[in-house]
Protein backbone atom coordinates (compact mmCIF):
# COMPACT_ATOMS: atom_id res chain seq x y z
CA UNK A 1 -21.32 10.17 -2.80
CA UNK A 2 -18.88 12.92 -3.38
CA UNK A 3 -18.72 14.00 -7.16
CA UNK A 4 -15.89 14.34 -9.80
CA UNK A 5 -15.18 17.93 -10.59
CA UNK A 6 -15.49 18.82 -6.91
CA UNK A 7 -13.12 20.02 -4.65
CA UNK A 8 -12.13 17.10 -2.02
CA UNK A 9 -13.48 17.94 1.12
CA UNK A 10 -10.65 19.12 4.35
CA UNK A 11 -9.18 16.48 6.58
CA UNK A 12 -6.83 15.31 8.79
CA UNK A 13 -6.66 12.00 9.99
CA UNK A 14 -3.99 9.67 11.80
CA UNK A 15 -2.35 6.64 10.24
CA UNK A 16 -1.82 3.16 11.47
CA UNK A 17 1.58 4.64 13.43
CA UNK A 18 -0.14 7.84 14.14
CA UNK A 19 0.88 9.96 11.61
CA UNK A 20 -1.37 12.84 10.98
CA UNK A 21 -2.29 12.77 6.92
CA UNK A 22 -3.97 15.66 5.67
CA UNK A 23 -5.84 16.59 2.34
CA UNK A 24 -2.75 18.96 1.87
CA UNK A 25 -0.38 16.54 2.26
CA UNK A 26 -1.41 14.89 -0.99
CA UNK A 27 -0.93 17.68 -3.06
CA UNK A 28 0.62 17.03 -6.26
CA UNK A 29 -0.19 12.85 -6.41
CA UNK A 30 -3.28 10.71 -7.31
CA UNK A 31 -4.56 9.11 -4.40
CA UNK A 32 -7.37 6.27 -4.62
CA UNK A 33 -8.99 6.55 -1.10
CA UNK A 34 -10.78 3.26 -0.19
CA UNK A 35 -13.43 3.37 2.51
CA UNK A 36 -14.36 0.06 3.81
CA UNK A 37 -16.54 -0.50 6.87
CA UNK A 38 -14.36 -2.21 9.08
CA UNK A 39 -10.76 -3.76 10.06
CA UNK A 40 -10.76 -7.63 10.46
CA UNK A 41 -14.26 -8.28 8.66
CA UNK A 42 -13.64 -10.86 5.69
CA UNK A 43 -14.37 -8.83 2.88
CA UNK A 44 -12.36 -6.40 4.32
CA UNK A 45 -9.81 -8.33 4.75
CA UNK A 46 -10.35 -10.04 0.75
CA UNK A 47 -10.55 -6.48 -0.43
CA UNK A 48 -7.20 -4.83 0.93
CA UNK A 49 -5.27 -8.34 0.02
CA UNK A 50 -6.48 -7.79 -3.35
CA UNK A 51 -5.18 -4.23 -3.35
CA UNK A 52 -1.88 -5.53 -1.77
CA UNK A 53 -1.39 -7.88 -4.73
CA UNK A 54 -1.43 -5.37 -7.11
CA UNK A 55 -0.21 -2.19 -5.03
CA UNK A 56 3.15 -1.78 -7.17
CA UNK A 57 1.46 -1.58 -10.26
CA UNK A 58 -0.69 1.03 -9.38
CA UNK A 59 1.90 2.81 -7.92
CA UNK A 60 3.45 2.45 -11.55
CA UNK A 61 0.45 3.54 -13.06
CA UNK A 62 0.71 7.13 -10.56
CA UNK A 63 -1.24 5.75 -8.01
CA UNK A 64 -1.21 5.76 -4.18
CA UNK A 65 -3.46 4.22 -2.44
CA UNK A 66 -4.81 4.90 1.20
CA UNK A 67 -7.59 2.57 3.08
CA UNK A 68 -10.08 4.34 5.13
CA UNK A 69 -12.38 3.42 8.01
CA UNK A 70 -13.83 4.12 11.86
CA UNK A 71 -11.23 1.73 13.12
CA UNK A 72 -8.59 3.28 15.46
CA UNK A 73 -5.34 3.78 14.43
CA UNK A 74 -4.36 0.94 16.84
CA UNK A 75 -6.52 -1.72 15.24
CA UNK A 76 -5.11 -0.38 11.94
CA UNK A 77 -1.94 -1.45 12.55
CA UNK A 78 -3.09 -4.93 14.34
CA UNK A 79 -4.83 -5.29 11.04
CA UNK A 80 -2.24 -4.22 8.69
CA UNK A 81 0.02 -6.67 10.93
CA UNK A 82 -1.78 -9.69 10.19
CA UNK A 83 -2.52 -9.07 6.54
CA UNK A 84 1.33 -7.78 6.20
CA UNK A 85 0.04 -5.18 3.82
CA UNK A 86 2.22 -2.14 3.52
CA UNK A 87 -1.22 0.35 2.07
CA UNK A 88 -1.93 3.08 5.01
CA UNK A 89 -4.68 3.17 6.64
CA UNK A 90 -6.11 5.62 7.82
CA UNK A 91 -8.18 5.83 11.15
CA UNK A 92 -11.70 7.88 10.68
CA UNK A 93 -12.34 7.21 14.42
CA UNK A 94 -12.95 9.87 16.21
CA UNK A 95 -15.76 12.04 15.89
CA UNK A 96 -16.54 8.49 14.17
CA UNK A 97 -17.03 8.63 10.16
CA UNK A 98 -16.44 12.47 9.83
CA UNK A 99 -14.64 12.36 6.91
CA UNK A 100 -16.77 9.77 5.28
CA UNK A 101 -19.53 11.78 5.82
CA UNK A 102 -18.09 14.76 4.09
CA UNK A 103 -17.26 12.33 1.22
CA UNK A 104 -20.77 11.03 1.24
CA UNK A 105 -19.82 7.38 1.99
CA UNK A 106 -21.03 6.67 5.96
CA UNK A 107 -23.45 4.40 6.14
CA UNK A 108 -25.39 5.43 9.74
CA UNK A 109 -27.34 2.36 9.59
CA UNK A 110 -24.62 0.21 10.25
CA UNK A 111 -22.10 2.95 11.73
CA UNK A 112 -19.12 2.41 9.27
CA UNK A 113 -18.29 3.49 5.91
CA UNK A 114 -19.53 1.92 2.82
CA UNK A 115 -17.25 0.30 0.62
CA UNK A 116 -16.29 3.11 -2.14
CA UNK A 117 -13.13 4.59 -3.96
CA UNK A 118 -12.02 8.02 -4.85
CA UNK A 119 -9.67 8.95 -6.80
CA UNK A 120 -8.19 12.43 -5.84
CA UNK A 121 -6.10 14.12 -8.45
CA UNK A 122 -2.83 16.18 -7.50
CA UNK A 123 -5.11 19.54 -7.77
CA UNK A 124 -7.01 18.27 -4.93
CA UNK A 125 -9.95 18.07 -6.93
CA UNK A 126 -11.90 14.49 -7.06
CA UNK A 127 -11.33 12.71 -10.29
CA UNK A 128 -13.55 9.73 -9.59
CA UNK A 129 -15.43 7.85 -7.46
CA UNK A 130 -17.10 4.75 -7.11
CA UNK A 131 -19.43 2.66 -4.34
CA UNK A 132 -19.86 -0.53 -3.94
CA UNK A 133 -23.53 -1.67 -4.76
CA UNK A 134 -23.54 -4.23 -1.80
CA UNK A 135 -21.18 -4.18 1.08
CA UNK A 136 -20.05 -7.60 0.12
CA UNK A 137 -19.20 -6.54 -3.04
CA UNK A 138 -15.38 -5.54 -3.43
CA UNK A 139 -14.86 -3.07 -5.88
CA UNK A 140 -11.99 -5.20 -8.04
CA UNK A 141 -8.52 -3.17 -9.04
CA UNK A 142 -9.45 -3.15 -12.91
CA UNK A 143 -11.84 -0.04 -11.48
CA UNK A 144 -8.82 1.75 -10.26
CA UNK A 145 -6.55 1.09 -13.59
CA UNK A 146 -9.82 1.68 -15.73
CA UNK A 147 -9.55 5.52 -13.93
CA UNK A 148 -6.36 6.26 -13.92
CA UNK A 149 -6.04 5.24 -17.43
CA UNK A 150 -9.17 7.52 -18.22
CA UNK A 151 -7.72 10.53 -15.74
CA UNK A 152 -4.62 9.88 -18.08
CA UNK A 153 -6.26 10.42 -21.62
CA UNK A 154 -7.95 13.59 -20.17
């Protein structure tokens, strides 16, 4: 798992409407990138509702958010569809998991990501991160507030 204090690794991925997002691109914001294994899975599905439910707060709080998996962009927006969830996602499809590898967070037992967070700061550099101890555990929004709140104090 990638480390605070180091310099988040290069990417560029599309969204659910196939918008290319790139590290750059979120210069000069806090973004909270969550990796979970897989659209339509019921954790998954628990996890992002959760995130959904308490998206404008951390957007108060100097947040963005942005889910990650191997889905396609396609099945992202199926997915973000039925949950009617407005957080991007973005699609790590293709070669499958790059990017999670170069955060440290594919799991190539199972071929997906694990469930994790990190928080990148507006320098690029990672803040925080966090992964899941089991894949059914979802990582609850108090561990996003707790960091920000701690990013803030720094």
């Amino acid at each position: 798992m990638i480390e605070p204090g180091t310099p988040a690794p290069e990417f560029s991925l599309r969204d659910q409407d196939g918008e290319k997002v790139t590290l750059e691109s979120l210069r000069g914001q806090t973004t909270v990138l969550v990796f979970y294994p897989s659209d339509f899975s019921p954790v998954c599905t628990d996890q992002l509702n959760v995130y959904q439910e308490v998206l404008g707060e951390l957007e108060a709080a100097g947040a963005r958010l942005v889910g990650v998996s191997v889905d396609s962009a396609w099945t992202h927006k199926a997915f973000q569809r039925h949950l009617g969830i407005t957080i991007p996602l973005l699609a790590d499809f293709h070669p499958k998991g790059e990017v999670a590898r170069a955060f440290g967070v594919y799991d190539e037992r199972y071929g997906v990501s694990t469930r994790a967070l990190v928080m990148i700061g507006p320098d690029l550099e990672v803040k925080w991160s966090y992964t899941s101890p089991s894949p059914l555990e979802i990582p609850g929004a108090n561990l996003i507030f707790d960091a920000l709140e701690a990013h803030a104090a720094v």
